[in-house]
Protein backbone atom coordinates (compact mmCIF):
# COMPACT_ATOMS: atom_id res chain seq x y z
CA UNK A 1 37.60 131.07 55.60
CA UNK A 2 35.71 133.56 57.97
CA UNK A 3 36.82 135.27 60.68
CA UNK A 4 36.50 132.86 64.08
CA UNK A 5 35.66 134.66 67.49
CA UNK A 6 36.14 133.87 70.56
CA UNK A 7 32.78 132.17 71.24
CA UNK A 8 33.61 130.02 67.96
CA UNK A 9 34.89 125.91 68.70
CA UNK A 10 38.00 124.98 66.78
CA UNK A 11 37.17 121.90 65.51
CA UNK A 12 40.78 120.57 66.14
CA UNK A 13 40.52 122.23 69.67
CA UNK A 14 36.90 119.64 70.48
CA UNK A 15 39.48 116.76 71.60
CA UNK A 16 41.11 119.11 74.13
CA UNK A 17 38.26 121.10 76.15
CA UNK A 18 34.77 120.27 77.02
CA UNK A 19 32.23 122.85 77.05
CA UNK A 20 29.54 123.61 79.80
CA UNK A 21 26.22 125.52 79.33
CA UNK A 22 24.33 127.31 82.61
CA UNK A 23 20.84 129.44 82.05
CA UNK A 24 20.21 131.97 84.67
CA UNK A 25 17.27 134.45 84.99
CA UNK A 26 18.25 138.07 85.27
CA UNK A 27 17.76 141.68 86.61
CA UNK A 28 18.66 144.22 84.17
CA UNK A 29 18.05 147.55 85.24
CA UNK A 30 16.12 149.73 83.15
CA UNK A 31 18.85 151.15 81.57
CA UNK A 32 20.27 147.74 80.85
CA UNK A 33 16.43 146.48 79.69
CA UNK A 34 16.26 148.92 76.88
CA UNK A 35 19.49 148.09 75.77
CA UNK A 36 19.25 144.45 75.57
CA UNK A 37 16.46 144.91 73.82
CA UNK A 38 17.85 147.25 71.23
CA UNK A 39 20.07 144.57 70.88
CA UNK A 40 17.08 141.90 70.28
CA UNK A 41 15.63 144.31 67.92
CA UNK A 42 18.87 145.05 65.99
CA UNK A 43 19.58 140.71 65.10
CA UNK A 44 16.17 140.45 63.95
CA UNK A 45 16.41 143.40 61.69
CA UNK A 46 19.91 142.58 60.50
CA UNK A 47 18.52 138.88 59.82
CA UNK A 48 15.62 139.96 57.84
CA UNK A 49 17.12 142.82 55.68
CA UNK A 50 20.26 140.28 54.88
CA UNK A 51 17.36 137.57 53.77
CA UNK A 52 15.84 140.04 51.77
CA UNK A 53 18.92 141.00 50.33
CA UNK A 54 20.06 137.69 49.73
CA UNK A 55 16.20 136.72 48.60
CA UNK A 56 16.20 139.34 45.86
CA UNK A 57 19.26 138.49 44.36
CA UNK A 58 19.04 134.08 44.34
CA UNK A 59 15.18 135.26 42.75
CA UNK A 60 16.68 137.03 39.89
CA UNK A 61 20.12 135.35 39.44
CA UNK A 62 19.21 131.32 40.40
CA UNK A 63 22.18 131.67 42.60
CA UNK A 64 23.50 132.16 45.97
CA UNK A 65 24.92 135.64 46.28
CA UNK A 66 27.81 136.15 49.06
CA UNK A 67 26.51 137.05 51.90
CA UNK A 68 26.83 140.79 53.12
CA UNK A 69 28.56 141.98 56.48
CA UNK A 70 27.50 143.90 59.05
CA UNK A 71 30.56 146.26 58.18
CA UNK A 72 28.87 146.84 54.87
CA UNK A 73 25.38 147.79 56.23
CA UNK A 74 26.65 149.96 58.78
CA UNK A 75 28.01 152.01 55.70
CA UNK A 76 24.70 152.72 54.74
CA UNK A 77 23.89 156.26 56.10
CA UNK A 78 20.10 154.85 56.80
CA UNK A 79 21.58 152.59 58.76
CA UNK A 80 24.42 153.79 60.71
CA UNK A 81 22.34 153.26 63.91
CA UNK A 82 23.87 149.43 64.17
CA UNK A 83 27.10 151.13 64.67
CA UNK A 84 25.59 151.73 68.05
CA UNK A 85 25.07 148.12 68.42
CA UNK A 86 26.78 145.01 70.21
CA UNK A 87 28.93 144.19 66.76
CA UNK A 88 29.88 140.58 68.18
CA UNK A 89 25.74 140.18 68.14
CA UNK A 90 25.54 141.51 64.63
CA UNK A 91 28.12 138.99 63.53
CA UNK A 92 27.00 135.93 65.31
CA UNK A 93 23.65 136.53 62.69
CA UNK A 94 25.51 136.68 59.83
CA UNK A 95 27.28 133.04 60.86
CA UNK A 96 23.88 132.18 61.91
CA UNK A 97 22.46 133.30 58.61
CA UNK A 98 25.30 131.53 56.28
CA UNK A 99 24.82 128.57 58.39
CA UNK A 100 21.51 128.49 56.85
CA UNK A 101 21.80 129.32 53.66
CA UNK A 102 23.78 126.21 53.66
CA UNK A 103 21.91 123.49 55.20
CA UNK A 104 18.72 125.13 52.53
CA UNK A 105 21.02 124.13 49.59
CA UNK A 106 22.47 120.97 51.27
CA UNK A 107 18.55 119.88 51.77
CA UNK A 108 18.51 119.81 55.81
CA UNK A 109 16.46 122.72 56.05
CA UNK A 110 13.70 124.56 54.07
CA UNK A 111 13.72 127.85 52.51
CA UNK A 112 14.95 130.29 55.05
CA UNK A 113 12.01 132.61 56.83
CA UNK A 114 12.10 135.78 57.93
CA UNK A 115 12.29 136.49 62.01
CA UNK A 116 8.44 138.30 62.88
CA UNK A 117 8.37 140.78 66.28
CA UNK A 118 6.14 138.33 68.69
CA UNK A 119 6.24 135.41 66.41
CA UNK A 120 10.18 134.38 67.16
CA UNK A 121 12.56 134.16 70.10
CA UNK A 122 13.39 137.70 71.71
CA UNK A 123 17.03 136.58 71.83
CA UNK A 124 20.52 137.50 70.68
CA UNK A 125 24.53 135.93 71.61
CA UNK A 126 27.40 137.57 72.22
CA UNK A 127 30.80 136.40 72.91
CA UNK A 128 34.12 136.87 74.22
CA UNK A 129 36.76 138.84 72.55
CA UNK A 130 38.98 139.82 74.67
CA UNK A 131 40.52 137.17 77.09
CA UNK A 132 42.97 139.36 78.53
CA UNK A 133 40.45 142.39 78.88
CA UNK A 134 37.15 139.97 79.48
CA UNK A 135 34.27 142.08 77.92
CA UNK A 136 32.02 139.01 78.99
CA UNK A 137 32.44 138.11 82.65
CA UNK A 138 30.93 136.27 85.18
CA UNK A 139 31.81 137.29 88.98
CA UNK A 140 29.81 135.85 91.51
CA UNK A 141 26.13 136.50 90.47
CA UNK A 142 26.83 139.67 88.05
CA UNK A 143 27.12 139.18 84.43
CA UNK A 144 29.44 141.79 82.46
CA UNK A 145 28.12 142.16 78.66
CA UNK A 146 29.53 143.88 75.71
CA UNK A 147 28.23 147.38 75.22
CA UNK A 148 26.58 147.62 78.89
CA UNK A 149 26.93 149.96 80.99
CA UNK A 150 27.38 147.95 84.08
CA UNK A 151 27.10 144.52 85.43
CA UNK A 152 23.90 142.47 85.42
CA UNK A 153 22.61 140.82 88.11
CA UNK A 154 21.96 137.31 88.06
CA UNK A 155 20.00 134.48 90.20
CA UNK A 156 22.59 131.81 90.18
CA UNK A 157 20.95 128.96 91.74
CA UNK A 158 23.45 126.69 91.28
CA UNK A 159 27.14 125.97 91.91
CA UNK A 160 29.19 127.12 88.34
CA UNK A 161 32.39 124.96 88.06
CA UNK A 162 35.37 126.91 88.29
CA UNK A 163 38.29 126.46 85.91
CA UNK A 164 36.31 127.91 83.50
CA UNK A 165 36.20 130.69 80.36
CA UNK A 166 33.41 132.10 79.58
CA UNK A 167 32.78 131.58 76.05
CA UNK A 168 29.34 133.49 75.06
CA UNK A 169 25.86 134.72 76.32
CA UNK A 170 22.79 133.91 74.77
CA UNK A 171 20.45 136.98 76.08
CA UNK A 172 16.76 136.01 75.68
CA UNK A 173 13.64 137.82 76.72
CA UNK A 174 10.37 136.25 77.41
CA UNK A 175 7.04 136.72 76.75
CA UNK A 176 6.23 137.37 80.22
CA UNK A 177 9.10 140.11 80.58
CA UNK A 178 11.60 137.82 82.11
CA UNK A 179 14.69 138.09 80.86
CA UNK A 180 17.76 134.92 81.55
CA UNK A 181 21.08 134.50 80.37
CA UNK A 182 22.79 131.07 78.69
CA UNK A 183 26.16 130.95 79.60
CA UNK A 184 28.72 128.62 77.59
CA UNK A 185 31.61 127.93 79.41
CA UNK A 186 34.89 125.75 78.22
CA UNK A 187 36.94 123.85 80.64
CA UNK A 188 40.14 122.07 80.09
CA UNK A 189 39.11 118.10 79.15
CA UNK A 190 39.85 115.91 82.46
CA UNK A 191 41.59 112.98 81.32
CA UNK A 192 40.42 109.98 82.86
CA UNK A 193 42.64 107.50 85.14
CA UNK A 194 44.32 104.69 82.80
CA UNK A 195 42.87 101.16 84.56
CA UNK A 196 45.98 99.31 85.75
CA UNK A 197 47.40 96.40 83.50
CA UNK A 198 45.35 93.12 84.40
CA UNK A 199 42.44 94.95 85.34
């Protein structure tokens, strides 16, 4: 079984929590900007070099080669720039990627397609890894985010619950420049009142 993060569901923990999603537009400085999209740029790369990879070798063999980690491209000297990178993002497209690779062979989904500059989602998600030491954090309307350097302002135009963890961030640029921010939050699962006998 692979690794679970933070931003992963238990299945057996469904029953107990209940999750909440909130999309916010943002304000990253300029500093922030470039690295975001670094970050962008870095999940579409790693998507399209591990379908490539992964391409090559189902062409030649007829069968589904394991699926590389980020850990192993980063060894690559060619590539040791995605050491620089948000690694929770890296790893979130390598679930994303297996994810695929098995709904293609279960019949769901097609053949899987490589992720064009302009043609796709400017996007990436990170999660939550620490929950003692929050590395993704939400305080009034500024957003803290793995690997940068300061927190991110945020329009929050409406109410968050409280009671809440924040779970992960999908970052997503758009064509316009705009830039907002998904937030998944999980909350404890409100029972509801048992009805009284005879009623």
């Amino acid at each position: 079984m692979g690794k679970k993060f933070a931003g992963q569901m238990d299945t057996e923990k469904a029953e107990a929590v209940e999750q909440r999603a909130y999309r916010f537009e943002g304000f990253p400085s300029q500093e922030q900007a470039h690295l975001l999209s670094q970050f962008i740029g870095s999940a579409r790369f790693l998507w399209n070099r591990m379908l490539a990879d992964w391409k090559g070798s189902y062409k030649e063999t007829g069968k589904s080669a394991p699926v590389r980690t980020p850990a192993s491209y980063k060894e690559d000297p060619a590539l040791a720039w995605l050491k620089g990178m948000d690694s929770l993002a890296l790893a979130n497209v390598q679930q994303n990627f297996q994810r695929a690779v098995k709904e293609f062979f279960s019949g769901e989904k097609g053949f899987l397609r490589f992720k064009k500059k302009h043609a796709c989602p400017d996007t990436y998600t990170t999660n939550l890894s620490n929950r003692d030491k929050p590395n993704l954090r939400l305080s009034g309307c500024l957003l803290k985010l793995p690997k940068i350097k300061g927190p991110v302002r945020l329009r929050v135009h409406r109410k968050v619950r409280e009671g809440g963890l924040l779970k992960n961030c999908t970052v997503t640029r758009e064509p316009d420049g705009r830039w907002y921010f998904s937030l998944l939050f999980e909350y404890p699962k409100q029972e509801l009142p048992k009805k009284a006998a005879g009623k």
